[in-house]
Protein backbone atom coordinates (compact mmCIF):
# COMPACT_ATOMS: atom_id res chain seq x y z
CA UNK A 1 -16.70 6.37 -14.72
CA UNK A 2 -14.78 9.28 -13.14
CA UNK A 3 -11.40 8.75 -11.62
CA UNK A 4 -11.26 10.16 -8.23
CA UNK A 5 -8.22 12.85 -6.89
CA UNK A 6 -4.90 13.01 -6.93
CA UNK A 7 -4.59 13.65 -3.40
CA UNK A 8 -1.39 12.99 -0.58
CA UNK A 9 -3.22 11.44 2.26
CA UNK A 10 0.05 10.66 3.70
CA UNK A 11 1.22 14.62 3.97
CA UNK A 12 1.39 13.25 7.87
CA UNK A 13 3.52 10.52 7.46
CA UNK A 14 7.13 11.43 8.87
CA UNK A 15 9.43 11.82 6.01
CA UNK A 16 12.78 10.16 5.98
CA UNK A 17 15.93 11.25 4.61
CA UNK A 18 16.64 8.36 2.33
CA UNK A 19 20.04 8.25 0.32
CA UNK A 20 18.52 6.90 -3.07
CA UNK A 21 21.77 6.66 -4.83
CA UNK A 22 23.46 4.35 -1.85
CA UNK A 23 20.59 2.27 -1.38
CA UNK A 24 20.76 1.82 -5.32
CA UNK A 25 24.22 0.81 -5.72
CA UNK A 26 24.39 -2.03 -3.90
CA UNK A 27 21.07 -3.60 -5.14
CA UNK A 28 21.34 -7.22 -7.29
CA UNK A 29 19.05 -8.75 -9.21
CA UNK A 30 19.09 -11.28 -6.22
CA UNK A 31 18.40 -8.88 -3.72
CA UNK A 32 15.48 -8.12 -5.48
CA UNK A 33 13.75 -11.73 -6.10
CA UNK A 34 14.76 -12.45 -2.17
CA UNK A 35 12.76 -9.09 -1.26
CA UNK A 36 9.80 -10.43 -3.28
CA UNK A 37 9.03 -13.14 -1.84
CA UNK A 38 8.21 -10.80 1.11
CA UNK A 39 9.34 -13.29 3.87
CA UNK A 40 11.32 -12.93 7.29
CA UNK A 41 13.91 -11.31 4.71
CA UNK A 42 11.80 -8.38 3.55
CA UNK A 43 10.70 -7.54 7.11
CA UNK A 44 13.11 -7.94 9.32
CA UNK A 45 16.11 -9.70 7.78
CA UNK A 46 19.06 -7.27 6.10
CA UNK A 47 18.54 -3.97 5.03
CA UNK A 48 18.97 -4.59 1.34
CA UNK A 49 16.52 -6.79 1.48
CA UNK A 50 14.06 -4.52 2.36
CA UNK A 51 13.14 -2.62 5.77
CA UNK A 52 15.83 -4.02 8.18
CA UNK A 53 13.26 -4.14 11.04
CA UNK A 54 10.08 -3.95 10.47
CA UNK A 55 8.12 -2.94 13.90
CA UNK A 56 5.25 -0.56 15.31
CA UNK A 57 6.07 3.13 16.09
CA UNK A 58 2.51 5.26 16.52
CA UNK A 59 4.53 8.37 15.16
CA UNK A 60 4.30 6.75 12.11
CA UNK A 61 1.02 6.11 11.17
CA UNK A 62 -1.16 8.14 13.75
CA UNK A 63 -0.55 11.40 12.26
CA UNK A 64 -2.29 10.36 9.13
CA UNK A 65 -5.74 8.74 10.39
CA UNK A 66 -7.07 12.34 11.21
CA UNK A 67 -6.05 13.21 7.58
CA UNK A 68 -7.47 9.90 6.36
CA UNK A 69 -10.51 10.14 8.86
CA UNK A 70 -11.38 13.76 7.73
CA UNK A 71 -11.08 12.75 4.13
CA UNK A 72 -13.39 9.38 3.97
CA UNK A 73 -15.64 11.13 6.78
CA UNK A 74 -14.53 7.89 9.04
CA UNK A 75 -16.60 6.87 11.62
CA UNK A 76 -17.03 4.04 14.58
CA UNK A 77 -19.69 2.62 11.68
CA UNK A 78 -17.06 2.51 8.83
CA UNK A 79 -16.10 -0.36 7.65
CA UNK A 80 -12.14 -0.48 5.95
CA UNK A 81 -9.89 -2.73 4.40
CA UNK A 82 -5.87 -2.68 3.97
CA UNK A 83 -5.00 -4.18 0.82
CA UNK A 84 -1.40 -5.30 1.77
CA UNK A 85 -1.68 -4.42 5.31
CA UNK A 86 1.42 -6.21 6.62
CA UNK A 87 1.61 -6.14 10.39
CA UNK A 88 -1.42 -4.48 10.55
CA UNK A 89 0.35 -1.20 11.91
CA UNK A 90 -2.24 0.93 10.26
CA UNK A 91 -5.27 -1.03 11.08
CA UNK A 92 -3.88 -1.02 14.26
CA UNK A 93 -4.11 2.58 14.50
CA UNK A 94 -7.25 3.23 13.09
CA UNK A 95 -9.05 1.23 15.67
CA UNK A 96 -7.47 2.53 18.19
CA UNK A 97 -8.03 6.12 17.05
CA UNK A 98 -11.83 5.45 15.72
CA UNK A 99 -13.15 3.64 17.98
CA UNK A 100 -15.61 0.86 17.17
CA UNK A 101 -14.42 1.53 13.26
CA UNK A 102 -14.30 -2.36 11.29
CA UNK A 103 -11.05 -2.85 9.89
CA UNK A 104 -9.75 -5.56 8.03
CA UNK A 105 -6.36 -6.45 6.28
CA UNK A 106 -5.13 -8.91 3.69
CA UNK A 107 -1.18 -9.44 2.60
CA UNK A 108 0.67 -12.08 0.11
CA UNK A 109 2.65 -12.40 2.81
CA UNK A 110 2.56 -15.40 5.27
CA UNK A 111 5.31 -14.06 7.37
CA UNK A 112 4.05 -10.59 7.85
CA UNK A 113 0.28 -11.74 9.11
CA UNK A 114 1.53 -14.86 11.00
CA UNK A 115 3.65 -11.96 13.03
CA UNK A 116 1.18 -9.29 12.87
CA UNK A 117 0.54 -6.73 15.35
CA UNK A 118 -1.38 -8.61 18.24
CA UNK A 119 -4.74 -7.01 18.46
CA UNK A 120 -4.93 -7.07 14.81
CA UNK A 121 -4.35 -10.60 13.70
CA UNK A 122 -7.92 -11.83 14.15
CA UNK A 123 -8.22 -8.86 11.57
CA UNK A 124 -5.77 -9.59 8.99
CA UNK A 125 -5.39 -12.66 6.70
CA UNK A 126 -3.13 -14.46 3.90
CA UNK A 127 -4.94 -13.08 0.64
CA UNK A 128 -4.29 -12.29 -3.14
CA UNK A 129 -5.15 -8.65 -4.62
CA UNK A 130 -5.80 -10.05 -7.91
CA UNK A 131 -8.81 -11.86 -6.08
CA UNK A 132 -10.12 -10.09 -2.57
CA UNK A 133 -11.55 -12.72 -0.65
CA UNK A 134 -14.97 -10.02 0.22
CA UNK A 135 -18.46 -10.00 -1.47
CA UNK A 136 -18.88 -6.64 -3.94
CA UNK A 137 -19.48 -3.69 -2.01
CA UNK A 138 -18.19 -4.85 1.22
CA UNK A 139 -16.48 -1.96 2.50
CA UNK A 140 -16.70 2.24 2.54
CA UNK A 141 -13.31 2.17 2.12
CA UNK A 142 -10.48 0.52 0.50
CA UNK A 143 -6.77 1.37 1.31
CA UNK A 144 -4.05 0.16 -0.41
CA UNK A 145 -0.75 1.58 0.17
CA UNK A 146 2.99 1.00 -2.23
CA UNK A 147 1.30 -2.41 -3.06
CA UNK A 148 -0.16 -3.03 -6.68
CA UNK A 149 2.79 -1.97 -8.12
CA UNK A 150 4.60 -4.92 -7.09
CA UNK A 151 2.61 -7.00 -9.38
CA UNK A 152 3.02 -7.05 -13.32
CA UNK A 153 1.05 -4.98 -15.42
CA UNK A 154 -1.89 -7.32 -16.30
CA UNK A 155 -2.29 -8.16 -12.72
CA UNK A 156 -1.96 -4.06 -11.27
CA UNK A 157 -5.72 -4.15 -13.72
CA UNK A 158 -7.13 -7.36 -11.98
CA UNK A 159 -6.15 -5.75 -8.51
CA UNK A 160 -7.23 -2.29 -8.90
CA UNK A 161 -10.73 -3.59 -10.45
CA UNK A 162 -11.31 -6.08 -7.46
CA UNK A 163 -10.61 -3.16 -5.16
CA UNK A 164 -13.18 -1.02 -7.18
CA UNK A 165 -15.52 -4.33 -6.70
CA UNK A 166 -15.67 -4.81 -2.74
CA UNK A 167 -15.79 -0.83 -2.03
CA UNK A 168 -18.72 0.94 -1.81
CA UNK A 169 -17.15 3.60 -3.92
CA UNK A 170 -14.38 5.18 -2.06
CA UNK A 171 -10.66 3.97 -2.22
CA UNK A 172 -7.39 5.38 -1.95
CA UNK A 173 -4.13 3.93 -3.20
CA UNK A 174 0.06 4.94 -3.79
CA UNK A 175 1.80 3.79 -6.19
CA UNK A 176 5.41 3.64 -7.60
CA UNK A 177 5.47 6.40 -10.22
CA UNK A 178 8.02 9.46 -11.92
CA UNK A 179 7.66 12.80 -13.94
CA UNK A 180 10.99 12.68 -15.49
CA UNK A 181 13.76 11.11 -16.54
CA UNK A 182 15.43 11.81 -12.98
CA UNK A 183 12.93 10.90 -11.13
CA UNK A 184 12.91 7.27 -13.36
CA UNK A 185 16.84 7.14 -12.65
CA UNK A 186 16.04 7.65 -8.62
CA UNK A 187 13.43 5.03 -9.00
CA UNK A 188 15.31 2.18 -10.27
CA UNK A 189 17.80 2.86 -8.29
CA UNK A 190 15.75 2.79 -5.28
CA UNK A 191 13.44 -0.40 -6.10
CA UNK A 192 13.32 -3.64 -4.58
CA UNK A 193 9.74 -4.86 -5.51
CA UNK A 194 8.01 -3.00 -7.44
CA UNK A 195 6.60 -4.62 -11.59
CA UNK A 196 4.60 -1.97 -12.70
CA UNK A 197 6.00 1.83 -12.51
CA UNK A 198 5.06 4.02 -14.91
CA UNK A 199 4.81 7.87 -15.17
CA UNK A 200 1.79 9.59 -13.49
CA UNK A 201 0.33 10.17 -16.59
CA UNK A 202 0.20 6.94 -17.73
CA UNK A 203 -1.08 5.38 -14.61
CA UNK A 204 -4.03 7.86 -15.26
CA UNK A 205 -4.56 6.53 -18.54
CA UNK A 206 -4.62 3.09 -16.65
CA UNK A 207 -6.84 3.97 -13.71
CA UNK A 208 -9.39 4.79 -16.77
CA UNK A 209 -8.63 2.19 -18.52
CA UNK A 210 -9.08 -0.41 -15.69
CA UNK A 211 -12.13 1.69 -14.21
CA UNK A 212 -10.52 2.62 -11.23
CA UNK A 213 -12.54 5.59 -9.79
CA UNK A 214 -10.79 5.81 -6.32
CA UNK A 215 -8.20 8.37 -5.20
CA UNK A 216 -4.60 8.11 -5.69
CA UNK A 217 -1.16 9.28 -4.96
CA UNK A 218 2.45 8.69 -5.99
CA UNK A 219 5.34 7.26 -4.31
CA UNK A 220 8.70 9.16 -5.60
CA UNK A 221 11.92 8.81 -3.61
């Protein structure tokens, strides 16, 4: 098995200036188990809970599904799936910018698909990443965005080989992840949910070890 590319398919995605070292300080261990159980709280409850609001703006994700579409050679015949697709924001704009595209979306989180995006919640359901609730091969495409890192070690392996089970080969995914002791300093500072953060060259070790041949990218506040 070859791993696929390190690769930022979200060089689109509107950058935010985010003051690590604020956010940081004022996180508790309680903050943190009330952010994982990625309810009302998480979404749309207080800000150190998690995003403080947590609503559709197509500046966001639109500029990537050109850079996403070009990449995956997306068509109205794909077929995609969001693993931990919350709302359904990017689903949401995907269909709407590939037209007659399939896209489907699964989240831990009751709250986030019982108030998902409108057009997208016949779309999106209540589903684990350790076990994808799709027969092998079932999609050209497999997207899963700053999500397998909020499970623990073991279970990042069980995810990231179930999303190598219902794609037909191509996958992308970010993860939490550092180069140096700074950057590990920013990150636990910064972190509300993620389990598993390592540096990028140990998650490389791991995407061979689990036999993860998808793409990949790093998240790095």
């Amino acid at each position: 098995m070859i791993l696929g590319q390190e690769i930022d398919l979200l060089i689109s995605y509107p950058k935010t200036k985010r003051n690590v070292e604020e956010r940081g300080s004022g996180k508790s261990e309680e903050d943190r188990l009330i952010a994982r159980k990625f309810g009302k709280e998480f979404f749309d409850g207080d800000r150190r809970y998690g995003y403080g609001g947590f609503n559709y703006f197509p500046r966001f994700w639109q500029p990537v599904i050109p850079t996403l579409q070009q990449h995956f050679n997306l068509s109205g015949d794909s077929e995609v799936l969001d693993v931990g697709c919350a709302k359904g924001f990017m689903l949401h704009d995907l269909a709407e910018l590939i037209p007659g595209i399939t896209v489907k979306g699964i989240d831990v989180s009751e709250y986030a698909i019982e108030n998902a995006i409108e057009d997208m919640r016949s779309n999106v359901q209540v589903g684990d990443a350790r076990k994808l609730p799709f027969p092998d091969d079932s999609f050209d495409v497999v997207i899963s965005i700053n999500t397998i890192h909020n499970l623990d070690r073991e279970d990042c392996g069980q995810a990231l080989r179930e999303i190598e089970r219902v794609s037909k080969g191509k996958a992308f995914i970010t993860v939490d992840a550092y180069h140096n002791d700074k950057e590990i300093e920013r990150m636990m500072a910064w972190n509300l949910t993620a389990k598993t953060i390592m540096h990028v060259d140990e998650w490389k070790g791991f995407f061979n070890e689990v036999g993860y041949t998808g793409d990949y990218y790093w998240f790095i506040p």
